[in-house]
Protein backbone atom coordinates (compact mmCIF):
# COMPACT_ATOMS: atom_id res chain seq x y z
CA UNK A 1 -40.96 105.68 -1.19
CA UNK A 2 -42.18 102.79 -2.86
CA UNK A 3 -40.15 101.51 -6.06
CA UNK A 4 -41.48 100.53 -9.07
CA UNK A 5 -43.31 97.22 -9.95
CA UNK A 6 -41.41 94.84 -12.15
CA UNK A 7 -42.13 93.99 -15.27
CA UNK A 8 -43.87 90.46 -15.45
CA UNK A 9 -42.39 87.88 -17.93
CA UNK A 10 -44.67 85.08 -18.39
CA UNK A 11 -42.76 82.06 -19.70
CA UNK A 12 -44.42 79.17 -21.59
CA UNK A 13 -42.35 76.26 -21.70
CA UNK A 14 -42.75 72.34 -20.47
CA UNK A 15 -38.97 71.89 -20.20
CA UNK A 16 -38.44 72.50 -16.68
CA UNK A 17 -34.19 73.03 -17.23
CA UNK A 18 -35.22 75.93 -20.05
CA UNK A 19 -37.76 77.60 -17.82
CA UNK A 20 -35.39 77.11 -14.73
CA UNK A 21 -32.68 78.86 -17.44
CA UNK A 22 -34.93 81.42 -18.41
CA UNK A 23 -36.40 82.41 -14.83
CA UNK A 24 -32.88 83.04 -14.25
CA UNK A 25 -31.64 84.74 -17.00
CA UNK A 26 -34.60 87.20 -16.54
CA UNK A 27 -34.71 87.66 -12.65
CA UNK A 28 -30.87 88.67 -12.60
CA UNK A 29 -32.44 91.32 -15.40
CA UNK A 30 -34.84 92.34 -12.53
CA UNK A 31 -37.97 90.80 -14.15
CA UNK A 32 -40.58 89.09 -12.37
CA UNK A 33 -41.23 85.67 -13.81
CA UNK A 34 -43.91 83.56 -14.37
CA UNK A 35 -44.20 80.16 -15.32
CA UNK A 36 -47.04 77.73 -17.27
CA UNK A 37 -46.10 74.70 -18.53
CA UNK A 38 -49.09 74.43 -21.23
CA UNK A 39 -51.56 76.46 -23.08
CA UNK A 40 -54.38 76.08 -21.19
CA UNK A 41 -52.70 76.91 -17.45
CA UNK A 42 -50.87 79.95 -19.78
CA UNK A 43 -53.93 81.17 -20.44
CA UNK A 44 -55.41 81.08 -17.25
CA UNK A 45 -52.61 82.55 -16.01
CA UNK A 46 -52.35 85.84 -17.89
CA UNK A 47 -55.81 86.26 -17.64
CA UNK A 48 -55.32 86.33 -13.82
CA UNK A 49 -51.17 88.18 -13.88
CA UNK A 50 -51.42 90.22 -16.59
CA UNK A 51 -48.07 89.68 -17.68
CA UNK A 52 -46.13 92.37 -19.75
CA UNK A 53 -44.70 90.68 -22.02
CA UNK A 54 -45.01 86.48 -22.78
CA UNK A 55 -42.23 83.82 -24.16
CA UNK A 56 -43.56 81.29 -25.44
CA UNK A 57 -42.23 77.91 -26.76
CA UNK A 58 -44.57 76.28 -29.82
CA UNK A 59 -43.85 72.30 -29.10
CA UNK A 60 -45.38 71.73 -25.97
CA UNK A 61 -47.02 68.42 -24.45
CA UNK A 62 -49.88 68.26 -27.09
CA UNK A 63 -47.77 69.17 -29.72
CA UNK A 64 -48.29 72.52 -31.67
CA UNK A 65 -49.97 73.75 -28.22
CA UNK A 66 -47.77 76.93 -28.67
CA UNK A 67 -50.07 78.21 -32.08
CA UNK A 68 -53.52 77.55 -30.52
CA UNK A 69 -52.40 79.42 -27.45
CA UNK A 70 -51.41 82.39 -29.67
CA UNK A 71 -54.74 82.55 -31.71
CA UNK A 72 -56.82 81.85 -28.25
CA UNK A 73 -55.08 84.79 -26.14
CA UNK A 74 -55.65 87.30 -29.71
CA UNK A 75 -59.05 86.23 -30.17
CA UNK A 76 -61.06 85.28 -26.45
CA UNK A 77 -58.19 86.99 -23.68
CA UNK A 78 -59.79 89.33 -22.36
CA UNK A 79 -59.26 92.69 -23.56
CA UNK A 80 -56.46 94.25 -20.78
CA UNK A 81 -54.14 91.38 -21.92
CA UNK A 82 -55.12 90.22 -25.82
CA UNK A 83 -52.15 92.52 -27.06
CA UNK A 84 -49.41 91.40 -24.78
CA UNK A 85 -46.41 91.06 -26.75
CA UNK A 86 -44.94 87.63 -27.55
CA UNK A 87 -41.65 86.45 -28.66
CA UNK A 88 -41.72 82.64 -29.60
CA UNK A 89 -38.72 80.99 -28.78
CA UNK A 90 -39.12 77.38 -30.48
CA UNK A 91 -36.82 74.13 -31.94
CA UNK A 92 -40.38 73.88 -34.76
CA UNK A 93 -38.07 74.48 -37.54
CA UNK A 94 -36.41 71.78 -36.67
CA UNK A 95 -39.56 69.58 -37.43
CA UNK A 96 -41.84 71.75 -39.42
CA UNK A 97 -40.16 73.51 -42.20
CA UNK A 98 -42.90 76.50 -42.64
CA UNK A 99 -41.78 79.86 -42.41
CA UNK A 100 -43.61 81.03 -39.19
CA UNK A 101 -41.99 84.93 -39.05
CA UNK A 102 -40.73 86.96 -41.76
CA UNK A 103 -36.85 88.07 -42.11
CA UNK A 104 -36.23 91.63 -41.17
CA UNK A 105 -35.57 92.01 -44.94
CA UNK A 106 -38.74 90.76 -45.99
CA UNK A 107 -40.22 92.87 -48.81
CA UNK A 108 -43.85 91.50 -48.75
CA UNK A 109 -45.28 90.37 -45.67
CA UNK A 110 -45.42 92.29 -42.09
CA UNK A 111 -44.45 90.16 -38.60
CA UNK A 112 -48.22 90.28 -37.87
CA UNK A 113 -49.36 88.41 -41.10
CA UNK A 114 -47.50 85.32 -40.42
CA UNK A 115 -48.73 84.30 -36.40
CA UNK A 116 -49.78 87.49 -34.75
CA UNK A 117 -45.97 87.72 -32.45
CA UNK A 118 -43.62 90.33 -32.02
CA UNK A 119 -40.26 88.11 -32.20
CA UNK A 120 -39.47 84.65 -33.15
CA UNK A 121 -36.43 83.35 -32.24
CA UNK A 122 -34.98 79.66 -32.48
CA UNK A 123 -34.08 77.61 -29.81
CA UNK A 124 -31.33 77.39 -28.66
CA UNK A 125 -31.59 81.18 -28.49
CA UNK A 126 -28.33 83.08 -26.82
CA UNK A 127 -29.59 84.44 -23.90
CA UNK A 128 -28.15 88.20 -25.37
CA UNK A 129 -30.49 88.15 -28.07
CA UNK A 130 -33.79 87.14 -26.28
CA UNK A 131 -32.95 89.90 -23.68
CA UNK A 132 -32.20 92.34 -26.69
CA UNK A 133 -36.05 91.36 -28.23
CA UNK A 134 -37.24 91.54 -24.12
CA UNK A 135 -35.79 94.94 -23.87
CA UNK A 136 -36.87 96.02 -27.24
CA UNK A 137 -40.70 94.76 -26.63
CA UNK A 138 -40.69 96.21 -22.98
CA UNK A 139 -38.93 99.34 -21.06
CA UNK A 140 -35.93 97.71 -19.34
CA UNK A 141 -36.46 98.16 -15.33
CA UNK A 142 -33.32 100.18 -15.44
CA UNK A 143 -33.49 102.35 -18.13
CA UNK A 144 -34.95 105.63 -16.95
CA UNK A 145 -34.74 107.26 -19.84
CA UNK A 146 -37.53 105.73 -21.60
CA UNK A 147 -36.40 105.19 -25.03
């Protein structure tokens, strides 16, 4: 009896101690992990994996590479992986002050009318609230259940 594939977690990140942190953090969760360390070999990437779920950093070598990469993958990926869920984990307040995703107790605008993501959290993120948003975004590998 074969067991079940792992989900894939594609991380985007060109800090090599954070994507060393995260590969961790989500292997030990039983995730597979993948790595890209800019937009361009992300996108190539999940073209090719089909990752279920991406986390993606915004301030990458070319700066804001993390924004093009969403708007590219929604608009040109192909169609089996232009809805992946992403949760953007990224210092950009910290240099841009623009409101990129909505409180949860935002009356007026929907997460998909700011960048089209499912979670935004800021770095440093604890590691028990990005797996919260992972599990939330994706069935955990063990949770039979299915809720």
């Amino acid at each position: 009896m074969t067991s079940p594939a792992k989900p894939k977690i594609l991380v985007v990140e060109d800090d090599a101690d954070t994507v060393e942190a995260l590969r961790v953090l989500f292997e030990n969760e039983g995730y597979e992990v993948l790595t890209a360390s800019d937009a361009t070999s992300a996108f190539e990437l999940n073209q090719a994996e089909k990752p279920d779920l991406i986390v993606l950093d915004i301030m990458m070598p070319s700066g804001t590479e993390g924004f093009h990469f969403v708007w590219r993958l929604r608009r040109e990926g192909d169609e089996a992986c232009r809805d992946v869920p992403i949760i953007v984990v990224s210092a950009v307040h910290d240099t841009f002050p623009l409101k990129l995703y909505p409180d949860q107790s935002d009356p007026v605008y929907a997460p998909h009318e700011y960048l089209p993501v499912q979670a935004f959290l800021d770095k440093p993120a604890e590691p028990s609230q990005l797996l919260a948003e992972v599990r939330r975004l994706l069935k955990s590998p063990g949770d039979a259940s299915g809720d």
